[in-house]
Protein backbone atom coordinates (compact mmCIF):
# COMPACT_ATOMS: atom_id res chain seq x y z
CA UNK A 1 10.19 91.68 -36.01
CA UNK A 2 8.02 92.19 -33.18
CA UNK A 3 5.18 89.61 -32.21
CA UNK A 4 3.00 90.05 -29.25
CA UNK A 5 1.60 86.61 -28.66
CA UNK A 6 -1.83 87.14 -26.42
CA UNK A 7 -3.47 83.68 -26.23
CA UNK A 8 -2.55 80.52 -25.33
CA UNK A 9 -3.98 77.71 -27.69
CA UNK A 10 -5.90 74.59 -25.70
CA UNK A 11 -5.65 71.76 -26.38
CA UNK A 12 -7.28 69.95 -29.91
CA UNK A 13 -9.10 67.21 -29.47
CA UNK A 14 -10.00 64.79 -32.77
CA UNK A 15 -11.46 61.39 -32.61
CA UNK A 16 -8.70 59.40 -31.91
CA UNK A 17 -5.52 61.91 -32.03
CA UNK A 18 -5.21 64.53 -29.41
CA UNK A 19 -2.75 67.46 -30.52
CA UNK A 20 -1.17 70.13 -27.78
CA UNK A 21 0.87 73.11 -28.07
CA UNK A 22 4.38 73.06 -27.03
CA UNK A 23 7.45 75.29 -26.46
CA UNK A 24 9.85 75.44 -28.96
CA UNK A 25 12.79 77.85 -28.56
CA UNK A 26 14.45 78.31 -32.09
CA UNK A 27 18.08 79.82 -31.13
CA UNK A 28 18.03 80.99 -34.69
CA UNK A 29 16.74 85.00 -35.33
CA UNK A 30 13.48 84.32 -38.47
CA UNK A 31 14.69 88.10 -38.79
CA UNK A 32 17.36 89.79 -38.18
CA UNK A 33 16.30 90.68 -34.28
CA UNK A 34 13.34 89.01 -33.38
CA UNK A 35 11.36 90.13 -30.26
CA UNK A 36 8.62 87.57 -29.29
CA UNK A 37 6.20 88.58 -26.24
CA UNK A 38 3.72 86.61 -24.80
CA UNK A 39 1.10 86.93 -21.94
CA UNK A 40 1.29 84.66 -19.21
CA UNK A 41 -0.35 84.19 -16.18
CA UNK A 42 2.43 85.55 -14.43
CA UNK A 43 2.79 88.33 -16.70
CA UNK A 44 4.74 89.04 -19.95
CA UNK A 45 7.32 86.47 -21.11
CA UNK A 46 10.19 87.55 -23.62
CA UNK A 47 12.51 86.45 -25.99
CA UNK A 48 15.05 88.43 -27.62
CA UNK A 49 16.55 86.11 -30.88
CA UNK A 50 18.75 88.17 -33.41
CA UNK A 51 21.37 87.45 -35.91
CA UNK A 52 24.81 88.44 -34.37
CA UNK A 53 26.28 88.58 -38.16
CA UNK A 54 23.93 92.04 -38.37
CA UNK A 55 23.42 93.13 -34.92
CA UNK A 56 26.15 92.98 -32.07
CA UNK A 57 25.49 91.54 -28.74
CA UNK A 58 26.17 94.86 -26.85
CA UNK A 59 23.07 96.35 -29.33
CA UNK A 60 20.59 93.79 -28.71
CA UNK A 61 21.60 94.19 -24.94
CA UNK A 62 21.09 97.80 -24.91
CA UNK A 63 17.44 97.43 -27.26
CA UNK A 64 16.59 94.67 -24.39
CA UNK A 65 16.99 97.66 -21.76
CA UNK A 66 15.45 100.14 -23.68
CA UNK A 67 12.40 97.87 -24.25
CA UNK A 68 12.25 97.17 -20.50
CA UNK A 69 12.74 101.16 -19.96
CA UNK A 70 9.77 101.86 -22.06
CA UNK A 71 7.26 98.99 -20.14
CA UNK A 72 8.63 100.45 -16.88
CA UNK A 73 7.77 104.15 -18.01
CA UNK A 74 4.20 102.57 -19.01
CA UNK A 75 3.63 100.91 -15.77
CA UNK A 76 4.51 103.88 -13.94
CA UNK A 77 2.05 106.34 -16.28
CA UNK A 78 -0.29 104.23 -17.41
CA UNK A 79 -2.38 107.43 -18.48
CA UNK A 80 0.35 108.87 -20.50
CA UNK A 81 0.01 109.06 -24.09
CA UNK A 82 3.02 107.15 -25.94
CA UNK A 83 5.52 109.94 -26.81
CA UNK A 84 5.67 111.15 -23.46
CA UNK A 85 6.99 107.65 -22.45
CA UNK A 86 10.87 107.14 -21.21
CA UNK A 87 12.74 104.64 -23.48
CA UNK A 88 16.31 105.11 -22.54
CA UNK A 89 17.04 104.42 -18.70
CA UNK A 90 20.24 105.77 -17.09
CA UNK A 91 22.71 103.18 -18.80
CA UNK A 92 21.06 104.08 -22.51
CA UNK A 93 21.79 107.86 -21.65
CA UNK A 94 25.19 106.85 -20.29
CA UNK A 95 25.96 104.96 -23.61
CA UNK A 96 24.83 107.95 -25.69
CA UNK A 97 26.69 110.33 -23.76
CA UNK A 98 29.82 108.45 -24.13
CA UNK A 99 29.76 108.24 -28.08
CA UNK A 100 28.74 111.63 -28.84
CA UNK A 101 30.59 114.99 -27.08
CA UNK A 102 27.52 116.25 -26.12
CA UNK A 103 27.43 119.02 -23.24
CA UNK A 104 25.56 117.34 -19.99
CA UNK A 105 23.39 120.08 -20.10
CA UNK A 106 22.31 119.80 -23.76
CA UNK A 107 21.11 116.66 -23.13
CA UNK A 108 16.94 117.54 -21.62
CA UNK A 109 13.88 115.21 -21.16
CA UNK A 110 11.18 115.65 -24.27
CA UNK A 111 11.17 115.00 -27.85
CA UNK A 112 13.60 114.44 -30.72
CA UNK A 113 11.44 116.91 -33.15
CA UNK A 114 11.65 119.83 -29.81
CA UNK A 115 15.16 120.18 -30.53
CA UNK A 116 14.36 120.90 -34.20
CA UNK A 117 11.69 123.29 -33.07
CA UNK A 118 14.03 124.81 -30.89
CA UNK A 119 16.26 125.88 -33.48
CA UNK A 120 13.59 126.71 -35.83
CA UNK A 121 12.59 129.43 -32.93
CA UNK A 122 16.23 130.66 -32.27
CA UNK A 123 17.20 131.03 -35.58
CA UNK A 124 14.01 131.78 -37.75
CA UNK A 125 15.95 132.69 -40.80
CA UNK A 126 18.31 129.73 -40.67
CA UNK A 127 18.13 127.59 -43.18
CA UNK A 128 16.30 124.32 -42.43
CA UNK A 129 17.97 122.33 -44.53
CA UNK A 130 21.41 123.05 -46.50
CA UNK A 131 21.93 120.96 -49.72
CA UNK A 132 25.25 121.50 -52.23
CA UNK A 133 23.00 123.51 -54.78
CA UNK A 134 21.01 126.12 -52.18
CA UNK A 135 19.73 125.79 -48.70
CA UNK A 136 16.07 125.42 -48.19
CA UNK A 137 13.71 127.43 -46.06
């Protein structure tokens, strides 16, 4: 779950009972990964909470850099529309690289659906998808 907390709440004041927001951290995920953000006036304030019988501390560490990847990408482009934004940084790409015998130069910037295109345009008669019964067109 992602929650993007943007206001802070005053303080309530009743006749004779005065109520006031304070910090709780739970150290229990709601969710299975809970990502809680809130503005501050120093900025935006994190916290990453997730369930380590369902998600593995190395995962959660590398969706932590990812999400910092992406706010970097957006601070540096703030003009840039949202797909054109860099989520992995060099450690994400290292990670992927490692698990999967990719060729270094197979690996280019842009989008996950550009590879399909690609293929689509070097093989137009390929099939696009291949089931057990016939492969579809």
């Amino acid at each position: 779950m992602f929650a993007l907390q943007g206001t802070e709440m005053g303080e309530l004041a009743l006749p004779n009972l005065v109520i006031e927001q304070i910090d709780v951290s739970s150290a229990q995920a709601k969710f299975d990964l809970d990502l809680i953000v809130a503005e501050t006036d120093d900025g935006l304030q994190g916290s990453l909470v997730f369930n380590p019988n369902v998600i593995a501390c190395e995962t959660a560490d590398r969706l932590a850099q990812s999400w910092v990847a992406l706010l970097q990408s957006c601070t540096a482009q703030p003009d840039s529309n949202i797909h054109a934004l860099q989520v992995l940084d060099a450690g994400g790409l290292a990670w992927i690289k490692k698990y999967n015998d990719v060729v270094d130069a197979a690996i280019k910037p842009g989008y996950l659906h550009d590879g399909f295109l690609d293929n689509a345009v070097a093989q137009p008669d390929a099939p696009a998808v291949d089931t057990p019964s016939k492969p579809m067109v």
